[in-house]
PDB file of N, CA and C in Angstrom:
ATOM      1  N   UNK A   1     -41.400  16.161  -3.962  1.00  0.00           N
ATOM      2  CA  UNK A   1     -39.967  16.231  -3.786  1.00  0.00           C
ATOM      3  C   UNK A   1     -39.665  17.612  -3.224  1.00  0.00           C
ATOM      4  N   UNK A   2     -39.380  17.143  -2.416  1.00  0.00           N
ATOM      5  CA  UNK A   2     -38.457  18.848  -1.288  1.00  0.00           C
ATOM      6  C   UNK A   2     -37.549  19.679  -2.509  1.00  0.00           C
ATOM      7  N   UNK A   3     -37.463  20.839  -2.759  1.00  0.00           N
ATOM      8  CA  UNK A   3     -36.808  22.004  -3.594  1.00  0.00           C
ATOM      9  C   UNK A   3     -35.172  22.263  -2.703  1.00  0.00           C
ATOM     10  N   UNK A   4     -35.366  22.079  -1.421  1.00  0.00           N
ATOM     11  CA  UNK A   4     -33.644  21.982  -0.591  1.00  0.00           C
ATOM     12  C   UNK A   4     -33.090  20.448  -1.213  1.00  0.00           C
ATOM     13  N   UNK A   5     -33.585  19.327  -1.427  1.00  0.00           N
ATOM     14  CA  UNK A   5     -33.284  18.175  -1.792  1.00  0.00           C
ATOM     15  C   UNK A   5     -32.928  18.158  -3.214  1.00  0.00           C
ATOM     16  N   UNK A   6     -34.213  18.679  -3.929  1.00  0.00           N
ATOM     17  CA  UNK A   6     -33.329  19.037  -5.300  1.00  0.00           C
ATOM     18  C   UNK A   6     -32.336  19.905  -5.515  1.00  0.00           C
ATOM     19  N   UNK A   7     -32.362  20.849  -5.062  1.00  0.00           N
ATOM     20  CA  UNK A   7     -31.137  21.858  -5.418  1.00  0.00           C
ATOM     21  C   UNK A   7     -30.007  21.366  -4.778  1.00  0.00           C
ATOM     22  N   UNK A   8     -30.510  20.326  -3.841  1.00  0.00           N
ATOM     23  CA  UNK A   8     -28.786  19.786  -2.822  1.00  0.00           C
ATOM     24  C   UNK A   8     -28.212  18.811  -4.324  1.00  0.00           C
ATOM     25  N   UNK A   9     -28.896  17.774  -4.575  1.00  0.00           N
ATOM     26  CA  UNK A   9     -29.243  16.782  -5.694  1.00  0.00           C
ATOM     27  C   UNK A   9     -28.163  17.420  -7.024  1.00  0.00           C
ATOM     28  N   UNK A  10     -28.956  18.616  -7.484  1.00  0.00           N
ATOM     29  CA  UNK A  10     -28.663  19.215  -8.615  1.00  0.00           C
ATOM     30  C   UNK A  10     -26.689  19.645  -8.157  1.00  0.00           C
ATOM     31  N   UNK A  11     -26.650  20.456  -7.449  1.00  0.00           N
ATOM     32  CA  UNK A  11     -25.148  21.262  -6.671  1.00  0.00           C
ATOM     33  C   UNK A  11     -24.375  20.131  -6.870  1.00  0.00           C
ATOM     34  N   UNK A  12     -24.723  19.317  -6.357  1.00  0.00           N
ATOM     35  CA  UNK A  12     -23.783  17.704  -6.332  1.00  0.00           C
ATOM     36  C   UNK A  12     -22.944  17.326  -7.593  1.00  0.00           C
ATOM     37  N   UNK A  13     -24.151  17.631  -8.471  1.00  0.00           N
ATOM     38  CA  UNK A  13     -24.150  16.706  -9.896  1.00  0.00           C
ATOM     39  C   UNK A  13     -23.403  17.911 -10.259  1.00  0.00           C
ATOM     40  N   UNK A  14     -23.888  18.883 -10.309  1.00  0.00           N
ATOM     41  CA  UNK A  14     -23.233  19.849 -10.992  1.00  0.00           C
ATOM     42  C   UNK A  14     -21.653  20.170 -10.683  1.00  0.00           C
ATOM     43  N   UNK A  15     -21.397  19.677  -9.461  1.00  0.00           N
ATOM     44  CA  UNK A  15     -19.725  20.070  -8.924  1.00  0.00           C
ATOM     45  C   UNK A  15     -19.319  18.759  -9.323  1.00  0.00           C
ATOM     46  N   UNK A  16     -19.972  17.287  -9.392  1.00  0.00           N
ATOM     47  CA  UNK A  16     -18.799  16.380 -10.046  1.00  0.00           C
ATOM     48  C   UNK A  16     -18.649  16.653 -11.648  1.00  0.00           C
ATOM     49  N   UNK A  17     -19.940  16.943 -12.190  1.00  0.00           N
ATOM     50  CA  UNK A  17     -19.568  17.619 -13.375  1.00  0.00           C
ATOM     51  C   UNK A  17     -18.506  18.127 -13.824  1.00  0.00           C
ATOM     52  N   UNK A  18     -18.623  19.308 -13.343  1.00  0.00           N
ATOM     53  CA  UNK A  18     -17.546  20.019 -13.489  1.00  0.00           C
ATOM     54  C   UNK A  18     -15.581  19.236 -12.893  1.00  0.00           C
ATOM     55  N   UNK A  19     -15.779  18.365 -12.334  1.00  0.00           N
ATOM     56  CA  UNK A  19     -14.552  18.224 -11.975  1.00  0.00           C
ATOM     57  C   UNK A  19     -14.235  16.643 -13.015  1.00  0.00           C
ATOM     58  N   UNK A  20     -15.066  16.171 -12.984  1.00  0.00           N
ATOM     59  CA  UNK A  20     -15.017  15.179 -14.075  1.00  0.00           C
ATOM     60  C   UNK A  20     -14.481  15.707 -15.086  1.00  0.00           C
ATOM     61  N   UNK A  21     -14.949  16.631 -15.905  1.00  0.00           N
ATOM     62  CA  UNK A  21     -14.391  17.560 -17.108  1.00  0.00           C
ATOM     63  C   UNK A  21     -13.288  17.911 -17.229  1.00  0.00           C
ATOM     64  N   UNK A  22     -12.767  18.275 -15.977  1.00  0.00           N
ATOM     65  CA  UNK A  22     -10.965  19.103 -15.865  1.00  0.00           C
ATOM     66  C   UNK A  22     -10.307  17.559 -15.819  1.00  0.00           C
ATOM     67  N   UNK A  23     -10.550  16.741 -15.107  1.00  0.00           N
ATOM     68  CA  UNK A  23      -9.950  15.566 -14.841  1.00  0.00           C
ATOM     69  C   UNK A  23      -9.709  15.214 -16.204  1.00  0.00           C
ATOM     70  N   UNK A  24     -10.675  14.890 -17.460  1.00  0.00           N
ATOM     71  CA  UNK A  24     -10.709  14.733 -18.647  1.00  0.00           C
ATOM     72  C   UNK A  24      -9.693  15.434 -19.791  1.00  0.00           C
ATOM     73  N   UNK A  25      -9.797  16.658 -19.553  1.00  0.00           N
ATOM     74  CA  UNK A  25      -9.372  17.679 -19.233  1.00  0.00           C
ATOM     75  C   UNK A  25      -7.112  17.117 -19.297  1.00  0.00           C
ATOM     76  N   UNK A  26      -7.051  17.281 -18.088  1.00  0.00           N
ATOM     77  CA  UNK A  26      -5.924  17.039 -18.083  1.00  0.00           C
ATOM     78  C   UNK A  26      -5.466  15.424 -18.378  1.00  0.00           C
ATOM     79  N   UNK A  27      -5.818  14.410 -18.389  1.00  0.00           N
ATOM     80  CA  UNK A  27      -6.086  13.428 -18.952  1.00  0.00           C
ATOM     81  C   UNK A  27      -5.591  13.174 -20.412  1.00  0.00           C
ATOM     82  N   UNK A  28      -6.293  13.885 -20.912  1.00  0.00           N
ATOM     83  CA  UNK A  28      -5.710  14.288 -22.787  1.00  0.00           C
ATOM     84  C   UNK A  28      -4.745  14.840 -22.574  1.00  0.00           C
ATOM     85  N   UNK A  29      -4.201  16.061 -21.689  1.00  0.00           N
ATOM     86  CA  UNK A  29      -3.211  16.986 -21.939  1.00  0.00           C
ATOM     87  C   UNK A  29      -1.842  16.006 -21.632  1.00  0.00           C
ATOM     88  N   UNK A  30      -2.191  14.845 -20.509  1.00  0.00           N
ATOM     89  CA  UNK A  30      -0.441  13.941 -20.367  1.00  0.00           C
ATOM     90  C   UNK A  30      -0.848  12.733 -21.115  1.00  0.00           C
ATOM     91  N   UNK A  31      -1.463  12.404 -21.768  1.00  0.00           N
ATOM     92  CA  UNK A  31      -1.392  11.549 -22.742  1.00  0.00           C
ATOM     93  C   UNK A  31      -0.598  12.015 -23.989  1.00  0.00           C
ATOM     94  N   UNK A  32      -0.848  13.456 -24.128  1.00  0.00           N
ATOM     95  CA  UNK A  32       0.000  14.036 -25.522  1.00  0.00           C
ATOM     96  C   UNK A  32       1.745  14.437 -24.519  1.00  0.00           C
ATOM     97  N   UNK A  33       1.410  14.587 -23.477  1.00  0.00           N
ATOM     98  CA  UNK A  33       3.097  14.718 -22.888  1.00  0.00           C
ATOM     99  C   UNK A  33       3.588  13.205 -23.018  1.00  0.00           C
ATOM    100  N   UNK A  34       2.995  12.550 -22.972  1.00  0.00           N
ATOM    101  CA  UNK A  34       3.260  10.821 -22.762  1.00  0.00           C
ATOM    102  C   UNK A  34       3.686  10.326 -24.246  1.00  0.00           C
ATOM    103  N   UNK A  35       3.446  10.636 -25.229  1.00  0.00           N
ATOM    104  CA  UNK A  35       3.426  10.010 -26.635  1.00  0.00           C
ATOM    105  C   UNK A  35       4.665  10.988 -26.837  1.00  0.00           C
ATOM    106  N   UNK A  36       4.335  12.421 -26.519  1.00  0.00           N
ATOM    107  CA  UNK A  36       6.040  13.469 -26.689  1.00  0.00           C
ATOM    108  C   UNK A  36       7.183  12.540 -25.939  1.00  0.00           C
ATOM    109  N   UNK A  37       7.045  12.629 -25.352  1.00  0.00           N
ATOM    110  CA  UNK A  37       8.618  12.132 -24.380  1.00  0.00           C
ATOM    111  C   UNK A  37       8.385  11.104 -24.517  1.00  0.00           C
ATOM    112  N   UNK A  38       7.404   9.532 -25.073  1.00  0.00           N
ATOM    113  CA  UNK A  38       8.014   8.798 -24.979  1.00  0.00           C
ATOM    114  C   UNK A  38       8.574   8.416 -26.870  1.00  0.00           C
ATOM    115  N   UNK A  39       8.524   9.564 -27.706  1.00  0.00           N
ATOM    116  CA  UNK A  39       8.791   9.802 -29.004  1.00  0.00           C
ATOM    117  C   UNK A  39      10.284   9.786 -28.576  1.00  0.00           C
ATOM    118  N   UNK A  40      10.311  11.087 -28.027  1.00  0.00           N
ATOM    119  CA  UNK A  40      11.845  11.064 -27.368  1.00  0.00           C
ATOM    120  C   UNK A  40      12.805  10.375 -26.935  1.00  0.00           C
ATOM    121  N   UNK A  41      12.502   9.403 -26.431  1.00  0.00           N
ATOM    122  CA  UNK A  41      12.855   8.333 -25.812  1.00  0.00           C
ATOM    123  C   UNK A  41      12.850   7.283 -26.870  1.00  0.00           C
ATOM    124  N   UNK A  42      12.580   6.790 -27.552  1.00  0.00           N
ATOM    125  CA  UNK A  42      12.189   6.201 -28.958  1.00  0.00           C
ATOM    126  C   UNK A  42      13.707   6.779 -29.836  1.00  0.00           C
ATOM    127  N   UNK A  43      13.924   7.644 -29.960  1.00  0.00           N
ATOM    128  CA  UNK A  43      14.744   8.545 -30.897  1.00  0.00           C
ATOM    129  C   UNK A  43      15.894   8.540 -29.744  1.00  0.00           C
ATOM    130  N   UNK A  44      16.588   8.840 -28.745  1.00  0.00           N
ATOM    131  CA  UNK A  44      17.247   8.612 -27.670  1.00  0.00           C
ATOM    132  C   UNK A  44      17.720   7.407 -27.798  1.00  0.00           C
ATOM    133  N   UNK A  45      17.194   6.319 -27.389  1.00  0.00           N
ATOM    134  CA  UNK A  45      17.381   4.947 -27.711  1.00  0.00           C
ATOM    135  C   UNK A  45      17.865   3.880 -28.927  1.00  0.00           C
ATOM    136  N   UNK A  46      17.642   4.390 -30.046  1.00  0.00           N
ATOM    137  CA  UNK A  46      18.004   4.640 -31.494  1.00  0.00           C
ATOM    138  C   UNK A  46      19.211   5.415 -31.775  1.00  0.00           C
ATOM    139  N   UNK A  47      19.569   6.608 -31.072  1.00  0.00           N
ATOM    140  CA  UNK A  47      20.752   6.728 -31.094  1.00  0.00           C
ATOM    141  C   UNK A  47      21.668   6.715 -30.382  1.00  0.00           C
ATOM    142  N   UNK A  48      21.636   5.926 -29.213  1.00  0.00           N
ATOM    143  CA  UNK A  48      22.297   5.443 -28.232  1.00  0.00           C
ATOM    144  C   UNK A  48      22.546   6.073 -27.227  1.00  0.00           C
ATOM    145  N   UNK A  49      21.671   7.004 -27.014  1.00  0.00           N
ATOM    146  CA  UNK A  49      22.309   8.339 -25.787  1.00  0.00           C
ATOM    147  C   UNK A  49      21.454   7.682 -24.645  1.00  0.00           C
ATOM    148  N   UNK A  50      22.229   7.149 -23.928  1.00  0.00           N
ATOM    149  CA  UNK A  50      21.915   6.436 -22.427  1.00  0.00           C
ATOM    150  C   UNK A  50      21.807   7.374 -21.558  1.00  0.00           C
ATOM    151  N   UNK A  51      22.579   8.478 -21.396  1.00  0.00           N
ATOM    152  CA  UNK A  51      22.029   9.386 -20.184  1.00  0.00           C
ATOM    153  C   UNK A  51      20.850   9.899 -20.563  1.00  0.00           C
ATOM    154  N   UNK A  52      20.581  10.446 -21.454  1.00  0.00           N
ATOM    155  CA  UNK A  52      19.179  10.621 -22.080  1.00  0.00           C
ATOM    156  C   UNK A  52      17.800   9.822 -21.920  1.00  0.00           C
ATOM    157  N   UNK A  53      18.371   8.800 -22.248  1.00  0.00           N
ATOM    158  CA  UNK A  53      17.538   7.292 -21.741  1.00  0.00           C
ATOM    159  C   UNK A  53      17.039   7.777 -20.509  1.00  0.00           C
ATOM    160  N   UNK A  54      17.710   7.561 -19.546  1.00  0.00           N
ATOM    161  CA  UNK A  54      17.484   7.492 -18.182  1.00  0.00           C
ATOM    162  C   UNK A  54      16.621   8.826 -17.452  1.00  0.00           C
ATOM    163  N   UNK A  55      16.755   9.621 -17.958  1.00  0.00           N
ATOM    164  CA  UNK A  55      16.176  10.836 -17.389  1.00  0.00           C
ATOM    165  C   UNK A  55      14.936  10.812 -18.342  1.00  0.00           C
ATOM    166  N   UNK A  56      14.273  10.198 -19.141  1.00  0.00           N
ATOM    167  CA  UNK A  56      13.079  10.190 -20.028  1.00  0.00           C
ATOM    168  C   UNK A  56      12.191   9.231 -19.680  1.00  0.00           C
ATOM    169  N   UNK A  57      12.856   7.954 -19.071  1.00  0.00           N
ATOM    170  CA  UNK A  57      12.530   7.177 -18.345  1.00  0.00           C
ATOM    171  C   UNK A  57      11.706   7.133 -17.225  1.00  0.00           C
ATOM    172  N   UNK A  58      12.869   8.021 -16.428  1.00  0.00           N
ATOM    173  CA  UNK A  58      11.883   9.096 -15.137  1.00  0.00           C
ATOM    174  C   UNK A  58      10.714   9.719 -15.808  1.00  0.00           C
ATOM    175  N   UNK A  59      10.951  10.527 -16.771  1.00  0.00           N
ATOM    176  CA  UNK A  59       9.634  11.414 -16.821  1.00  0.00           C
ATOM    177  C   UNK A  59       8.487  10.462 -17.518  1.00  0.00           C
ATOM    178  N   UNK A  60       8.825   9.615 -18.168  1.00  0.00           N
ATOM    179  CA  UNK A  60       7.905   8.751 -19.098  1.00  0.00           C
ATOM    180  C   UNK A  60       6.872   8.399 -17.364  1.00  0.00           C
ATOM    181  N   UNK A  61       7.949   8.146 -16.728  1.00  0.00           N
ATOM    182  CA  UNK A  61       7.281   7.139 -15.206  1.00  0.00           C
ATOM    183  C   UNK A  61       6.053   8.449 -14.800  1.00  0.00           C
ATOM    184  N   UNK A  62       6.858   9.189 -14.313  1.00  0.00           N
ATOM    185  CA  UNK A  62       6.170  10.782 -13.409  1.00  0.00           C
ATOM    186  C   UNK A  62       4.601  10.977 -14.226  1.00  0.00           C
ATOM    187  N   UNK A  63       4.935  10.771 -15.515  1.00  0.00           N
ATOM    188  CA  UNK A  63       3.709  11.145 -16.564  1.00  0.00           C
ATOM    189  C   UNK A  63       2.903  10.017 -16.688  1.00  0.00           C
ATOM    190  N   UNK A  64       2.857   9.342 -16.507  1.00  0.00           N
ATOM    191  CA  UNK A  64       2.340   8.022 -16.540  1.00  0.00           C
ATOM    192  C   UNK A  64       1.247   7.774 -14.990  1.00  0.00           C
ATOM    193  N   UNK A  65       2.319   7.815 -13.835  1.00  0.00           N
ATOM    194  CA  UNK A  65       1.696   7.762 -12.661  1.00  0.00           C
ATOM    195  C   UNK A  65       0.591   8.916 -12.180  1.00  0.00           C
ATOM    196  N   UNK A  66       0.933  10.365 -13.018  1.00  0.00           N
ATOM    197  CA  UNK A  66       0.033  11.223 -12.789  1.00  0.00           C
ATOM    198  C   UNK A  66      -1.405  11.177 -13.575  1.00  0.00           C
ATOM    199  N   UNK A  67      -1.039  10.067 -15.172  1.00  0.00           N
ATOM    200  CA  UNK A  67      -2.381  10.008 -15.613  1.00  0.00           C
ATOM    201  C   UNK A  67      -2.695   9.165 -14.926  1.00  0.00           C
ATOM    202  N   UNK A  68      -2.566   8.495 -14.463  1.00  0.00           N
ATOM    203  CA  UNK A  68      -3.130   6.944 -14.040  1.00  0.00           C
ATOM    204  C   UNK A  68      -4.075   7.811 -12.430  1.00  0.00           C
ATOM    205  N   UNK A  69      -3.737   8.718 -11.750  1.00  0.00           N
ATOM    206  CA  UNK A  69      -3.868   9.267 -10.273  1.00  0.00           C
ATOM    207  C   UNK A  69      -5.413  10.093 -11.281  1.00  0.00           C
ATOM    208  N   UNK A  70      -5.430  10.619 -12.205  1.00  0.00           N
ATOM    209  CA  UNK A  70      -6.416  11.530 -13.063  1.00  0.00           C
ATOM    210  C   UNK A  70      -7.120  10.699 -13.319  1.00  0.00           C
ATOM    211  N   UNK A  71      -6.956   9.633 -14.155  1.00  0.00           N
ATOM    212  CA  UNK A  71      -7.934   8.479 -14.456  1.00  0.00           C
ATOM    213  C   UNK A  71      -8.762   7.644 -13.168  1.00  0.00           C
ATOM    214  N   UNK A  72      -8.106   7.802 -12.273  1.00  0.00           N
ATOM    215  CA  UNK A  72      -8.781   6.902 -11.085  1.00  0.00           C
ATOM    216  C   UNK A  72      -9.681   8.377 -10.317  1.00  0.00           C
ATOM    217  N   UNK A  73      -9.297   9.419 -10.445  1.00  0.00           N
ATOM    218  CA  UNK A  73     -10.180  10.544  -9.689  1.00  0.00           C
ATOM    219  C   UNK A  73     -11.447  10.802 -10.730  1.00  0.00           C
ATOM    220  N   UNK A  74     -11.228  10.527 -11.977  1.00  0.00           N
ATOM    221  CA  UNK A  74     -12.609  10.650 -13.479  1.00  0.00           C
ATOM    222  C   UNK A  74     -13.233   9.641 -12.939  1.00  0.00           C
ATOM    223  N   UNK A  75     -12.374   8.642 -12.854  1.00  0.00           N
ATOM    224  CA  UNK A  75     -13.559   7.035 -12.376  1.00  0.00           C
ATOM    225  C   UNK A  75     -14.573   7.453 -11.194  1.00  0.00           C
ATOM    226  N   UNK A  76     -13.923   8.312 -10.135  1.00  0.00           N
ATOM    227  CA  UNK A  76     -14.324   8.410  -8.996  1.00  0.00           C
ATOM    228  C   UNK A  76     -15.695   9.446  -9.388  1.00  0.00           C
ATOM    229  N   UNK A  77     -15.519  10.204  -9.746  1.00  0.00           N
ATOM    230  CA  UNK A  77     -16.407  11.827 -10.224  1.00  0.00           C
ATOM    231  C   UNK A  77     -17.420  10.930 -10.956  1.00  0.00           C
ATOM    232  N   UNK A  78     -16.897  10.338 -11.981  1.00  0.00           N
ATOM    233  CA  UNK A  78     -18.138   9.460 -12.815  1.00  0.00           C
ATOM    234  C   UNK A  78     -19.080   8.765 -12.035  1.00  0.00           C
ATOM    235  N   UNK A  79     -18.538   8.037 -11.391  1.00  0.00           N
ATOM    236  CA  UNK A  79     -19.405   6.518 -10.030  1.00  0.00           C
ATOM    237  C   UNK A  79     -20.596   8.125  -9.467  1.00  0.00           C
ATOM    238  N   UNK A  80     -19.269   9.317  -8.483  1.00  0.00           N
ATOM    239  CA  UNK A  80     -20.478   9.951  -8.320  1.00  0.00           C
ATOM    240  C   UNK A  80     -21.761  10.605  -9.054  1.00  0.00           C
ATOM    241  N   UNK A  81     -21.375  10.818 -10.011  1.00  0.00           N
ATOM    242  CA  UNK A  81     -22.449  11.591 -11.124  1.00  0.00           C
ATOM    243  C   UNK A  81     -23.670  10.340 -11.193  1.00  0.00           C
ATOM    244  N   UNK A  82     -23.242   9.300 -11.307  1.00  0.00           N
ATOM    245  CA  UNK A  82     -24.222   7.956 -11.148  1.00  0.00           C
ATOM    246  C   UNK A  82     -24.997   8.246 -10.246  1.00  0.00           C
ATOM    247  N   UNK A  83     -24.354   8.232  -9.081  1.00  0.00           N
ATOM    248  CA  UNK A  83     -25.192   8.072  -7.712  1.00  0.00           C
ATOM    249  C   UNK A  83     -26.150   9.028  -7.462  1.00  0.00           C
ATOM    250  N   UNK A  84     -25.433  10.071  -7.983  1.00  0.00           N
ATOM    251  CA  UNK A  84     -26.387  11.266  -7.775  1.00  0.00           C
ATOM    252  C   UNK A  84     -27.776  11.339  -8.988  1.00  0.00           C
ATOM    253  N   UNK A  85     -27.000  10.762 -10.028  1.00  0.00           N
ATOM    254  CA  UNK A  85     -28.447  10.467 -10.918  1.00  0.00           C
ATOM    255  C   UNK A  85     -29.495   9.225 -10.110  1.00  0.00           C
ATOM    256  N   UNK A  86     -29.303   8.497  -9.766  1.00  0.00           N
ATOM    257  CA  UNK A  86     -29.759   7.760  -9.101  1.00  0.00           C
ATOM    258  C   UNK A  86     -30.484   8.056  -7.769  1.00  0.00           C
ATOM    259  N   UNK A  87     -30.077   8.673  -7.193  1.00  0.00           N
ATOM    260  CA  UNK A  87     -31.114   9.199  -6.033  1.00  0.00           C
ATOM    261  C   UNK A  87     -32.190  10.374  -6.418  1.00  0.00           C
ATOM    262  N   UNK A  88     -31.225  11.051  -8.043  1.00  0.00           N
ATOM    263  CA  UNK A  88     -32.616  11.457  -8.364  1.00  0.00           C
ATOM    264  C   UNK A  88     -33.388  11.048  -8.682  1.00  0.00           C
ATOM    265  N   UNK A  89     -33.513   9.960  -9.181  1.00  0.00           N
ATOM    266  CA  UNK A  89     -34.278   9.054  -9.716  1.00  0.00           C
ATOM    267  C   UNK A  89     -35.382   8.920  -8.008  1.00  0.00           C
ATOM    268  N   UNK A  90     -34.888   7.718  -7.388  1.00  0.00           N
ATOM    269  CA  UNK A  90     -35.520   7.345  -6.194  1.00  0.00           C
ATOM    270  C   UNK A  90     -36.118   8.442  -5.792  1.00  0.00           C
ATOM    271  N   UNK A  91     -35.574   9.448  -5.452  1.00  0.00           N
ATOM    272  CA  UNK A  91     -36.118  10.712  -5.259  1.00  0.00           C
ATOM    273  C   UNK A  91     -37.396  11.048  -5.501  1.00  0.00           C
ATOM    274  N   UNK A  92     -37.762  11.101  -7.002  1.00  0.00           N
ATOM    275  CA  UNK A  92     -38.609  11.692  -7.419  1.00  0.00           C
ATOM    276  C   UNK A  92     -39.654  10.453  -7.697  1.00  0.00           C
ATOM    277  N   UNK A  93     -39.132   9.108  -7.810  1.00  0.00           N
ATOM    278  CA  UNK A  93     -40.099   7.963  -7.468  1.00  0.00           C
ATOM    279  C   UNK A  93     -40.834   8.121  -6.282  1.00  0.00           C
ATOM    280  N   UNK A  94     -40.305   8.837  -5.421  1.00  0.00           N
ATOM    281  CA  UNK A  94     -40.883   8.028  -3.778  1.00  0.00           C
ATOM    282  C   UNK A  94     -42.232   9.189  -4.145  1.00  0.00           C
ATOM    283  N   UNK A  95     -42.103  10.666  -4.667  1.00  0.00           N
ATOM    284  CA  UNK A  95     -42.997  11.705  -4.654  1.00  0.00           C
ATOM    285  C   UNK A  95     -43.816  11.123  -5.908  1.00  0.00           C
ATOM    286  N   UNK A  96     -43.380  10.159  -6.540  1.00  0.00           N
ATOM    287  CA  UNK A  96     -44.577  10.116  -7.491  1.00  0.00           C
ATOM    288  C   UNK A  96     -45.629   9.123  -7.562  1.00  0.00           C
ATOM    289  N   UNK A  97     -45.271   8.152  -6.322  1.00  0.00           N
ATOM    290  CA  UNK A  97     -46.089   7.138  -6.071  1.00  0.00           C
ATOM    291  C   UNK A  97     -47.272   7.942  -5.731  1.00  0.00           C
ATOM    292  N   UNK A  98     -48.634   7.876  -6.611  1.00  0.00           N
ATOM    293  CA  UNK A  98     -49.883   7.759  -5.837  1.00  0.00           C
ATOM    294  C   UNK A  98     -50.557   7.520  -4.540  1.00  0.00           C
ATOM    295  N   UNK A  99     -51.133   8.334  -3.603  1.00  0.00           N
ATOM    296  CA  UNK A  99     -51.327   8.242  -2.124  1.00  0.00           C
ATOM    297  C   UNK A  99     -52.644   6.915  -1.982  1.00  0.00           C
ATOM    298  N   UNK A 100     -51.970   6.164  -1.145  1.00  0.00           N
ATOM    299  CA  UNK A 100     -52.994   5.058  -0.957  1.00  0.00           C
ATOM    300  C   UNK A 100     -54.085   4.726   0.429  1.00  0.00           C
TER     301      UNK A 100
END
C-alpha cells in the first residue's frame, strides 16, 4: 500500500470526522432550542396569547428546518467515513494478496 494513498485515506477520514462531530455537535444544541421554544409555545397556547403563538411558530419552523439541514449533512459525513473505511479496507486487500 502506497504511504501518499494512506495518508490521502487517513486526511479524508480524519476531516469527515471531525465535521461529523460539530454536525452532532450542533444537532443536540437545536434540539434543546426546539424542546425550549416549543415549551414556550405549549405555555403561550394555554394562555391564549396568539401573537405569541405565531412568532414561536416561526421559530419552532426556522429550528426545526435547520436541524433537519444538520441531520442530512451527519448522514452525509457518516456515508463518507464508510467509504473511506472501505477503500481502506480494498486498499490494503489488493497489497495483501500473495504474489502469484
Amino acid at each position: 500500500m502506497s504511504s501518499a494513498n494512506v495518508m490521502q485515506l487517513a486526511k479524508r477520514l480524519d476531516h469527515s470526522e471531525i465535521y461529523f462531530k460539530k454536525a452532532c455537535l450542533q444537532i443536540v444544541m437545536l434540539n434543546e432550542k426546539l424542546y425550549s421554544a416549543s415549551r414556550r409555545y405549549r405555555m403561550a397556547h394555554a394562555s391564549g396569547r396568539r401573537s405569541s403563538r405565531y412568532s414561536l411558530r416561526l421559530r419552532l419552523a426556522a429550528i426545526e428546518g435547520l436541524r433537519n439541514g444538520y441531520f442530512e449533512y451527519a448522514m452525509i459525513k457518516a456515508q463518507e467515513m464508510l467509504q473511506v473505511r472501505r477503500d481502506e479496507d480494498e486498499e490494503g486487500d489488493r497489497y495483501d494478496m500473495p504474489a502469484q
